[in-house]
C-alpha atoms as a PDB file:
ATOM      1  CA  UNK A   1      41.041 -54.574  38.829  1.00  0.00           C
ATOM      2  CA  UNK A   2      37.696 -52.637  38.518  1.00  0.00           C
ATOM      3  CA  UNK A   3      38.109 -48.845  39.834  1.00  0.00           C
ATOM      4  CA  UNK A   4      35.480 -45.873  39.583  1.00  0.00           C
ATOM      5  CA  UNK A   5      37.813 -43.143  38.555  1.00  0.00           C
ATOM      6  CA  UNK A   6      35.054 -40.491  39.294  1.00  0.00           C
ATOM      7  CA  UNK A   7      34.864 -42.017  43.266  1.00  0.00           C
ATOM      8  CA  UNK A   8      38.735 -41.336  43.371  1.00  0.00           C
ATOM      9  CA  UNK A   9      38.588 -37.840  42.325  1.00  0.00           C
ATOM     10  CA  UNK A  10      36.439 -36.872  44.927  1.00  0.00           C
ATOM     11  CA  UNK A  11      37.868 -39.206  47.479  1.00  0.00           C
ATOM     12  CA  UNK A  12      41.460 -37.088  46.605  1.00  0.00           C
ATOM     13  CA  UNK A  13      39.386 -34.220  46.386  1.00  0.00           C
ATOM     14  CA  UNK A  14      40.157 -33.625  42.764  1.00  0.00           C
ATOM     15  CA  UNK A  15      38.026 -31.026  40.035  1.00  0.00           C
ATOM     16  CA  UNK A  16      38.549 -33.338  37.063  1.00  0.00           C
ATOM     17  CA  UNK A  17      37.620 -32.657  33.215  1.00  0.00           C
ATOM     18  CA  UNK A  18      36.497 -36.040  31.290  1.00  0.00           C
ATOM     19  CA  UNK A  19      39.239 -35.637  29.066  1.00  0.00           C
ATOM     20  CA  UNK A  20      41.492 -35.696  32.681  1.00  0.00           C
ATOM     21  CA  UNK A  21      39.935 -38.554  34.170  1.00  0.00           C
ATOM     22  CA  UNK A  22      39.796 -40.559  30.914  1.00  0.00           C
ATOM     23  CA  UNK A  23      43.912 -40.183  30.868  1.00  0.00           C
ATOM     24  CA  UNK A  24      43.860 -40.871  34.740  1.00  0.00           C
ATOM     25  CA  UNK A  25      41.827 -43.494  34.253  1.00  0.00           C
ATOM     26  CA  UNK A  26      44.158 -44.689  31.972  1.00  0.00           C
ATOM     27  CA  UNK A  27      47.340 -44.481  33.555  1.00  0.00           C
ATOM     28  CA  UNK A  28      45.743 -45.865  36.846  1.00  0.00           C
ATOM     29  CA  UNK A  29      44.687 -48.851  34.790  1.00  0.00           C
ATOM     30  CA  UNK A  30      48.637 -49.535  33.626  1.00  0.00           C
ATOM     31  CA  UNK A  31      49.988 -48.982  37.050  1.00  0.00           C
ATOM     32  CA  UNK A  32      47.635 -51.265  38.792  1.00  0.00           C
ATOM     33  CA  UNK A  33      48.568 -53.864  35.911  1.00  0.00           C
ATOM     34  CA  UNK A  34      52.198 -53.620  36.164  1.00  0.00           C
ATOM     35  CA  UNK A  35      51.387 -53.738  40.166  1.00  0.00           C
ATOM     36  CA  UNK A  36      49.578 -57.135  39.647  1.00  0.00           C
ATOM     37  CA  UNK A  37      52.750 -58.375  37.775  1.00  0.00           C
ATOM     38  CA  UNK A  38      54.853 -57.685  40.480  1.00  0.00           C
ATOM     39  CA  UNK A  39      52.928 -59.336  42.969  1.00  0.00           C
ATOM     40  CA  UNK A  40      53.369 -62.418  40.927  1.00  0.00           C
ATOM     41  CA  UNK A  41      56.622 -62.693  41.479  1.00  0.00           C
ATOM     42  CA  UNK A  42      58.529 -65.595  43.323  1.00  0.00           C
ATOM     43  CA  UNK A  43      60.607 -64.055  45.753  1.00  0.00           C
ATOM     44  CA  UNK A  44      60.639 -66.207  48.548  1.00  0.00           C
ATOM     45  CA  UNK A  45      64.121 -66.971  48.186  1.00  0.00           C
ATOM     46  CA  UNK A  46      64.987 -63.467  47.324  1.00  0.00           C
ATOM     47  CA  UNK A  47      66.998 -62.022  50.360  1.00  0.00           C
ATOM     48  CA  UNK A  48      66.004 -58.660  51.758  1.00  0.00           C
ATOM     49  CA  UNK A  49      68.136 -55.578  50.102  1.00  0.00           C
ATOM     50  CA  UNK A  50      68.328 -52.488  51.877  1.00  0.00           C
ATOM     51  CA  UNK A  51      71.293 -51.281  50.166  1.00  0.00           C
ATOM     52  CA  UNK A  52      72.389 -52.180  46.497  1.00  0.00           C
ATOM     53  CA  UNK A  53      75.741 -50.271  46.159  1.00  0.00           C
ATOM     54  CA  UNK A  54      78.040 -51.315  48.747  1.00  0.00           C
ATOM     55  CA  UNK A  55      78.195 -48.022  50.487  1.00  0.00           C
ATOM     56  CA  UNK A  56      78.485 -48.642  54.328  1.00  0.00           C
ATOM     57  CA  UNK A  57      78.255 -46.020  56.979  1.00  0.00           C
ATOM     58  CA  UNK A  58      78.141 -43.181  54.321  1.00  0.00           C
ATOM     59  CA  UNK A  59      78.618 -40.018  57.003  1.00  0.00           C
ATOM     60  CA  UNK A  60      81.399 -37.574  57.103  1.00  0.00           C
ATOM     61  CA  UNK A  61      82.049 -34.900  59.642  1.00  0.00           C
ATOM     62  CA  UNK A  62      79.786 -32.118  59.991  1.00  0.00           C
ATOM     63  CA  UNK A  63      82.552 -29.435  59.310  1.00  0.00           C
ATOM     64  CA  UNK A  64      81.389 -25.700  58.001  1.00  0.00           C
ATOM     65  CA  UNK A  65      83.340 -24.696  55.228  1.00  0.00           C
ATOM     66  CA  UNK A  66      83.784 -21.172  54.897  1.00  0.00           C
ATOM     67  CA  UNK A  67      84.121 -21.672  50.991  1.00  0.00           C
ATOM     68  CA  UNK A  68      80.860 -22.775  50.640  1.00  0.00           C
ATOM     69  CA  UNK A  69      78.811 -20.636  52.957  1.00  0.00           C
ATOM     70  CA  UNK A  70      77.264 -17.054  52.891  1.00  0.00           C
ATOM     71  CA  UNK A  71      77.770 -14.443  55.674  1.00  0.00           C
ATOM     72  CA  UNK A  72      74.940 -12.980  57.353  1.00  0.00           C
ATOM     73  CA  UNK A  73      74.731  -9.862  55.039  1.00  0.00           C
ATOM     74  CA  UNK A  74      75.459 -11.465  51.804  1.00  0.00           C
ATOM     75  CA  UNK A  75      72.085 -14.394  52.095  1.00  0.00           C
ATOM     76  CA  UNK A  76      70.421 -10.988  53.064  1.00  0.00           C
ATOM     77  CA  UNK A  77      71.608  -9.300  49.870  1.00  0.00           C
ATOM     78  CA  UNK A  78      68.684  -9.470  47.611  1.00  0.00           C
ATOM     79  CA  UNK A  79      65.680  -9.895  50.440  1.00  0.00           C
ATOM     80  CA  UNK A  80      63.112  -7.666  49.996  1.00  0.00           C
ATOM     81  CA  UNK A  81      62.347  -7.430  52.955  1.00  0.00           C
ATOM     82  CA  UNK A  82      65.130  -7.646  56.564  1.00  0.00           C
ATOM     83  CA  UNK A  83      64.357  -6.639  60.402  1.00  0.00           C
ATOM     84  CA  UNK A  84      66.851  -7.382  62.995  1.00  0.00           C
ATOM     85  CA  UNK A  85      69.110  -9.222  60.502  1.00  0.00           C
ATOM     86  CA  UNK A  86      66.615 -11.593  59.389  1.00  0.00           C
ATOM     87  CA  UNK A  87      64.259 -12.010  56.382  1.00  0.00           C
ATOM     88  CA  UNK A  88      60.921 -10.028  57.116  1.00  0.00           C
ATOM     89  CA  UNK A  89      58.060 -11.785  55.290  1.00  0.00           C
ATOM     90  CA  UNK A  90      54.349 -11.223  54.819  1.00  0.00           C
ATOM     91  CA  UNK A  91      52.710 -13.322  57.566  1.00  0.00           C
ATOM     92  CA  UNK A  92      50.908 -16.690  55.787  1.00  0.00           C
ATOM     93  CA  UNK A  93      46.951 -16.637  55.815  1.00  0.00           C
END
């Protein structure tokens, strides 16, 4: 499969070096490859597999365990920065 690796970079919006795009290029050219071999594949008789361990209904109870968890005060140990009992952080831009 033909690709322009230089079309891709900008289409992912993507500053690349030659040296980068050469080893993109590259790597895109052995995915695509190995994608083609798939594709290739007789799986008509294949079944669908959505789960390939066994595991069935793998839930347990939503139970808080008091071992495991932090009080309010010690996950606001080590902030920085705390108002009203809650993390105070610098507002994104």
């Amino acid at each position: 499969m033909e690709f322009d690796i230089t079309r891709i970079a900008n289409l992912s919006q993507l500053k690349l070096t030659k040296k980068e795009k050469a080893q993109f290029s590259s790597q895109l050219k052995e995915i695509l490859a190995y994608v083609e071999k798939i594709t290739k594949l007789e799986i008509r008789d294949v079944p669908p597999t959505f789960q390939t361990a066994g595991i069935k209904d793998a839930k347990r109870e939503d139970v808080i365990d008091s071992k495991q968890s932090l009080s309010q005060e010690e996950a606001l140990a080590n902030a920085s920065g705390r108002k009203d009992g809650f993390f105070k952080i610098k507002p994104l831009r």
